[in-house]
Protein backbone atom coordinates (compact mmCIF):
# COMPACT_ATOMS: atom_id res chain seq x y z
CA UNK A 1 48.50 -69.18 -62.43
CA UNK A 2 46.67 -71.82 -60.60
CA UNK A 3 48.99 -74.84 -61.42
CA UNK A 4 51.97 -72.66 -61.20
CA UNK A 5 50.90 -72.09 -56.72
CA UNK A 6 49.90 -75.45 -56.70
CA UNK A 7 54.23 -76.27 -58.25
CA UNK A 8 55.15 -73.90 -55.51
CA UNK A 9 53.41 -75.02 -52.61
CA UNK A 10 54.49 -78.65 -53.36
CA UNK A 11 57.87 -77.99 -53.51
CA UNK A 12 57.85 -76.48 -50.28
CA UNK A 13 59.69 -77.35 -47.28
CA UNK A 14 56.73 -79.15 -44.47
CA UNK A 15 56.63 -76.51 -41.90
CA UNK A 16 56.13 -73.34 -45.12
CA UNK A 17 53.40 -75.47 -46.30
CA UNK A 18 51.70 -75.99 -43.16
CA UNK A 19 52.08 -72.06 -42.53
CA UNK A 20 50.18 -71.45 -46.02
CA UNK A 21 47.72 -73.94 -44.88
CA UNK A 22 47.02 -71.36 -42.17
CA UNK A 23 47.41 -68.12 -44.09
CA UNK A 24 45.61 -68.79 -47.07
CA UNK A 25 42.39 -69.27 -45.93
CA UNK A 26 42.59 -66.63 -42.68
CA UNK A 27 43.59 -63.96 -46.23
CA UNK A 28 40.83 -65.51 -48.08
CA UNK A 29 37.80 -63.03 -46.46
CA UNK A 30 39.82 -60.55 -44.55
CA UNK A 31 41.52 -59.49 -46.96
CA UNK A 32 39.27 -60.77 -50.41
CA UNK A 33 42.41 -62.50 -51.70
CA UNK A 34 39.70 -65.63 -52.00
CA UNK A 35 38.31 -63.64 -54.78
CA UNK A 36 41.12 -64.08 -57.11
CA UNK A 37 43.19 -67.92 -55.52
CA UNK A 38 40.92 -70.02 -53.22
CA UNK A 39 41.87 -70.66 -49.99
CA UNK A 40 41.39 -74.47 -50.02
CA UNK A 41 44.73 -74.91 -52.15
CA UNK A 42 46.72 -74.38 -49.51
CA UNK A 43 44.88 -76.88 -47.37
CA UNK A 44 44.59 -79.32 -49.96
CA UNK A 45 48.33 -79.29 -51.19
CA UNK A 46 49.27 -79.17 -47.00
CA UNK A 47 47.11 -82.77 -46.98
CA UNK A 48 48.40 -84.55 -49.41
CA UNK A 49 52.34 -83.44 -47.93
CA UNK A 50 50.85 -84.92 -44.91
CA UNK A 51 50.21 -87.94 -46.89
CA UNK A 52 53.52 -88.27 -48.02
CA UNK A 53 54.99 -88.14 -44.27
CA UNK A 54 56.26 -84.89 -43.99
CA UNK A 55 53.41 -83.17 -42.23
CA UNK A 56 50.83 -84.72 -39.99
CA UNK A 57 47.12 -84.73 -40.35
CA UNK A 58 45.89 -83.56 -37.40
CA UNK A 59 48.68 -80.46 -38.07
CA UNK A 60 46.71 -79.69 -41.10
CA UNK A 61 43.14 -79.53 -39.83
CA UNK A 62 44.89 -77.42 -36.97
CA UNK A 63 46.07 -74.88 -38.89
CA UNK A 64 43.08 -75.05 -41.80
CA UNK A 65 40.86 -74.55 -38.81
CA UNK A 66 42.47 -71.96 -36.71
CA UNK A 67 42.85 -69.73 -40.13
CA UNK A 68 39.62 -70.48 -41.78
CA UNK A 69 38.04 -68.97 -38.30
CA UNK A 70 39.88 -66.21 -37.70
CA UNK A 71 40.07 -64.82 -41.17
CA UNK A 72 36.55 -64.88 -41.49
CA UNK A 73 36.50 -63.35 -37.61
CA UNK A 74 38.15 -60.39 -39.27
CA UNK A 75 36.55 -60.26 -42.49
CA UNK A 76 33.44 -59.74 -40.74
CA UNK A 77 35.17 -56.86 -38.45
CA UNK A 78 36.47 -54.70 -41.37
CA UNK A 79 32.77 -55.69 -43.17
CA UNK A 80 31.26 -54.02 -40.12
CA UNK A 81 33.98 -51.01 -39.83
CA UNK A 82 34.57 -50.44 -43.56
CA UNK A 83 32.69 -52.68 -45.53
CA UNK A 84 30.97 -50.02 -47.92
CA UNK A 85 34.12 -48.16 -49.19
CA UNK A 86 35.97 -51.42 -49.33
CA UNK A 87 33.64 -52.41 -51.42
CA UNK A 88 33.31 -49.11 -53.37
CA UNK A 89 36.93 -49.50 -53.94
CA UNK A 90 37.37 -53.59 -55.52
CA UNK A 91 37.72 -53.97 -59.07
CA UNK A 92 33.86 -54.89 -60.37
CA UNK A 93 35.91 -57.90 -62.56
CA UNK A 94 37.07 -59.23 -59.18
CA UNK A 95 34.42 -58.22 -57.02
CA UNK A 96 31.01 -58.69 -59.53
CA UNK A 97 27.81 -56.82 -58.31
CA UNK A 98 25.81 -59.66 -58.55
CA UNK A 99 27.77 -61.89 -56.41
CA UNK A 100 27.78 -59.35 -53.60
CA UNK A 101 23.84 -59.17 -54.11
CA UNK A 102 23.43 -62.93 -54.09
CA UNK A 103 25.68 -62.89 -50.86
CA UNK A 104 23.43 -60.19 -49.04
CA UNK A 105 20.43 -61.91 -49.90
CA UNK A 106 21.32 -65.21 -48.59
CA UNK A 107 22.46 -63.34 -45.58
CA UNK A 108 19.22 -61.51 -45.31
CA UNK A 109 17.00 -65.00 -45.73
CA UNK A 110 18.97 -67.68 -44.29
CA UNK A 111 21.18 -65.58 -41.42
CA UNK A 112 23.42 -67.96 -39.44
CA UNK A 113 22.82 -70.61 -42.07
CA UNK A 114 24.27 -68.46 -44.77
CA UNK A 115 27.67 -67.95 -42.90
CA UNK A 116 27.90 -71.73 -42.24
CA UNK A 117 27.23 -72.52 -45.69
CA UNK A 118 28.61 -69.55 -47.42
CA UNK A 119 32.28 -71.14 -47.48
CA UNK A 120 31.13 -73.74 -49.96
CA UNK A 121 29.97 -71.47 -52.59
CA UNK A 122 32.94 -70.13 -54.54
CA UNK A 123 31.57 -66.83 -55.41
CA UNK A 124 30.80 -65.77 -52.09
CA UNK A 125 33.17 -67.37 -49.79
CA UNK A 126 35.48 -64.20 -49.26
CA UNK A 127 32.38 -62.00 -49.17
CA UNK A 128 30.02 -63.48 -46.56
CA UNK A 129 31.61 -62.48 -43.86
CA UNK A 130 32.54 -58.75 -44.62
CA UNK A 131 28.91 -58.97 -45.92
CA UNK A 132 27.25 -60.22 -42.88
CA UNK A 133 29.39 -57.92 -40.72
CA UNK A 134 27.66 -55.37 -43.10
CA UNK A 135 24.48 -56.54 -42.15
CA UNK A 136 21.99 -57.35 -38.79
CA UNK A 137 23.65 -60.86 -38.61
CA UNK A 138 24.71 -61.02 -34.48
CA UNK A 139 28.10 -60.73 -33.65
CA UNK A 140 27.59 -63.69 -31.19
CA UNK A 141 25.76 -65.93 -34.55
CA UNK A 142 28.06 -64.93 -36.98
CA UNK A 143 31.13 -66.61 -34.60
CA UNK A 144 29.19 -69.46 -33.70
CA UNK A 145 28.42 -69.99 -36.92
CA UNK A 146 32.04 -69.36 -38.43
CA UNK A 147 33.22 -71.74 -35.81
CA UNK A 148 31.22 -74.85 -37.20
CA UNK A 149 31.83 -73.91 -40.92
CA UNK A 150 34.91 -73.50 -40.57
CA UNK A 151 35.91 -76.31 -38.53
CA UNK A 152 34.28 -78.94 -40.84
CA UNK A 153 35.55 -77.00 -43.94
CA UNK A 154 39.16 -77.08 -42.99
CA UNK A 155 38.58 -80.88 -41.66
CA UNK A 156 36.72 -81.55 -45.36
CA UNK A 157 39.39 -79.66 -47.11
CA UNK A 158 42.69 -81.20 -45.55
CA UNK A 159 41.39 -85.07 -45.25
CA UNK A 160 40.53 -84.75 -48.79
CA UNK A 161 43.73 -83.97 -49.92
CA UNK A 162 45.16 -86.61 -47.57
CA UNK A 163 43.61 -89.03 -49.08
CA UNK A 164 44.03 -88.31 -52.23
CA UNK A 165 47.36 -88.15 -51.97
CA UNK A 166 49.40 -87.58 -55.65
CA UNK A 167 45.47 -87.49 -57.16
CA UNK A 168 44.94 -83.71 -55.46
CA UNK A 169 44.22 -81.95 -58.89
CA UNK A 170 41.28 -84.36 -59.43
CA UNK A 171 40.10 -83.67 -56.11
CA UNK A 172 40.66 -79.66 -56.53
CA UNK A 173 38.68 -80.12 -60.03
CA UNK A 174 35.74 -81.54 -58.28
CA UNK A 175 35.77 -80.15 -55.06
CA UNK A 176 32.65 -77.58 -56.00
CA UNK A 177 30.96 -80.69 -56.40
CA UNK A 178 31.93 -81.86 -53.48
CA UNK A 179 30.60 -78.96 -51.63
CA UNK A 180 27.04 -79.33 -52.85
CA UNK A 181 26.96 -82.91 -51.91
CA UNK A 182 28.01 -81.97 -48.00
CA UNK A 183 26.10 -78.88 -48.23
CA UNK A 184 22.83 -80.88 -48.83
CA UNK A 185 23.58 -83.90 -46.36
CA UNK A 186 23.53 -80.38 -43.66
CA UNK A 187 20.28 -79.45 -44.81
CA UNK A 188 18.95 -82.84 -44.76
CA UNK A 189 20.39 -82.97 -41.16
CA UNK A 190 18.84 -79.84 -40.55
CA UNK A 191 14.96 -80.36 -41.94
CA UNK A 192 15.37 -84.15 -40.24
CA UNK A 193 15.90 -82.31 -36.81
CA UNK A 194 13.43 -79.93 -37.26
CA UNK A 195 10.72 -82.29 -38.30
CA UNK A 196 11.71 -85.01 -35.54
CA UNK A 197 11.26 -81.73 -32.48
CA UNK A 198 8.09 -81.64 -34.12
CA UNK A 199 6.36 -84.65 -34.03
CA UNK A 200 8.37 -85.38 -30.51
CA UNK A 201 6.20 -81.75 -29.39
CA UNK A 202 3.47 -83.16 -30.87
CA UNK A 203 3.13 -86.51 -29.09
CA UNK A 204 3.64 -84.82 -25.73
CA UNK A 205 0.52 -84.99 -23.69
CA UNK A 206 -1.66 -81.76 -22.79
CA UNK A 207 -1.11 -81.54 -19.10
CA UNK A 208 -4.55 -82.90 -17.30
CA UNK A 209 -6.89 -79.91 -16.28
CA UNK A 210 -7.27 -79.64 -12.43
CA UNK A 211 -11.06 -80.78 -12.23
CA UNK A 212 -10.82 -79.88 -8.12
């Protein structure tokens, strides 16, 4: 079914494509259509048209971006309004218990750092956000967050497929491994941060005590 969308979409005229480059990924967690075709097809298939001339880059990431964000956005409204029944209601073959519990314990541990990273995991990128609306994550975290991961996802996404050009189904094969190499160069990021606001705290001076 896979190759058969991936056909489609590359036979499409530029401005269809770039359209699907938008709407698959804002359906992916608002409506849990991610559970069954990944969103990043769309984007992938939209870069490598872009590579070809049809489509520019920068339209790509645009439209990756804008629907990565807001589908999440909304994914995490209908979490928060009717996650539970929805949830009641999936297929368990689509929709596996275990998943959802790996998804609300990340969210429980890691907060923010779960909805940027969330995307990257296959099984739970079109449940973190109806899961994290379902839980104490902030509404004011959860868009912050959704607005970095899904900005550097889309921007991941679409230059990949731009540069890979005719190659995409080698890049869509290896894209999960993909997303554990950038997922660890964040955390590195992260823990080096951390640790250099440490020692920088820890070098400042005590202020001198006021022997008057």
């Amino acid at each position: 079914m896979i190759d058969a969308l991936v056909e489609w979409l590359l036979d499409l005229p530029p401005w269809v494509a770039l359209l699907m480059a938008f709407l698959f990924p804002a359906l992916e967690a608002s409506i849990f259509v991610g559970v069954v075709v990944p969103g990043e097809i769309a984007v992938l298939i939209a870069g490598v048209i872009a590579n070809g001339g049809r489509l520019e880059l920068w339209q790509v990431l645009v439209a990756a971006c804008a629907g990565a964000i807001i589908g999440d956005f909304v994914g995490f409204e209908v979490g928060r309004r009717w996650g539970a029944a929805l949830l009641e209601k999936l297929p368990k073959r689509l929709v596996k218990p275990e998943h959802v519990e790996r998804g609300r314990e990340a969210l429980r541990k890691r907060g923010a750092v779960a909805v940027l990273f969330g995307r990257w995991i296959a099984a739970l990128r079109a449940l973190i956000p109806g899961l994290a609306g379902m839980s104490d994550v902030r509404l004011r975290t959860f868009v912050i967050a959704n607005a970095i991961g899904g900005t550097i996802w889309a921007c991941v996404v679409g230059s990949l497929g731009y540069i890979a050009g005719k190659s995409y189904k080698t890049v869509e094969k290896d894209l999960g491994y993909t997303s554990y190499v950038f997922i660890g160069l964040f955390v590195v990021a992260i823990i080096a941060l951390v640790i250099r606001n440490r020692v920088k705290k820890n070098r400042t001076p005590a202020p001198a005590l006021d022997q008057s």
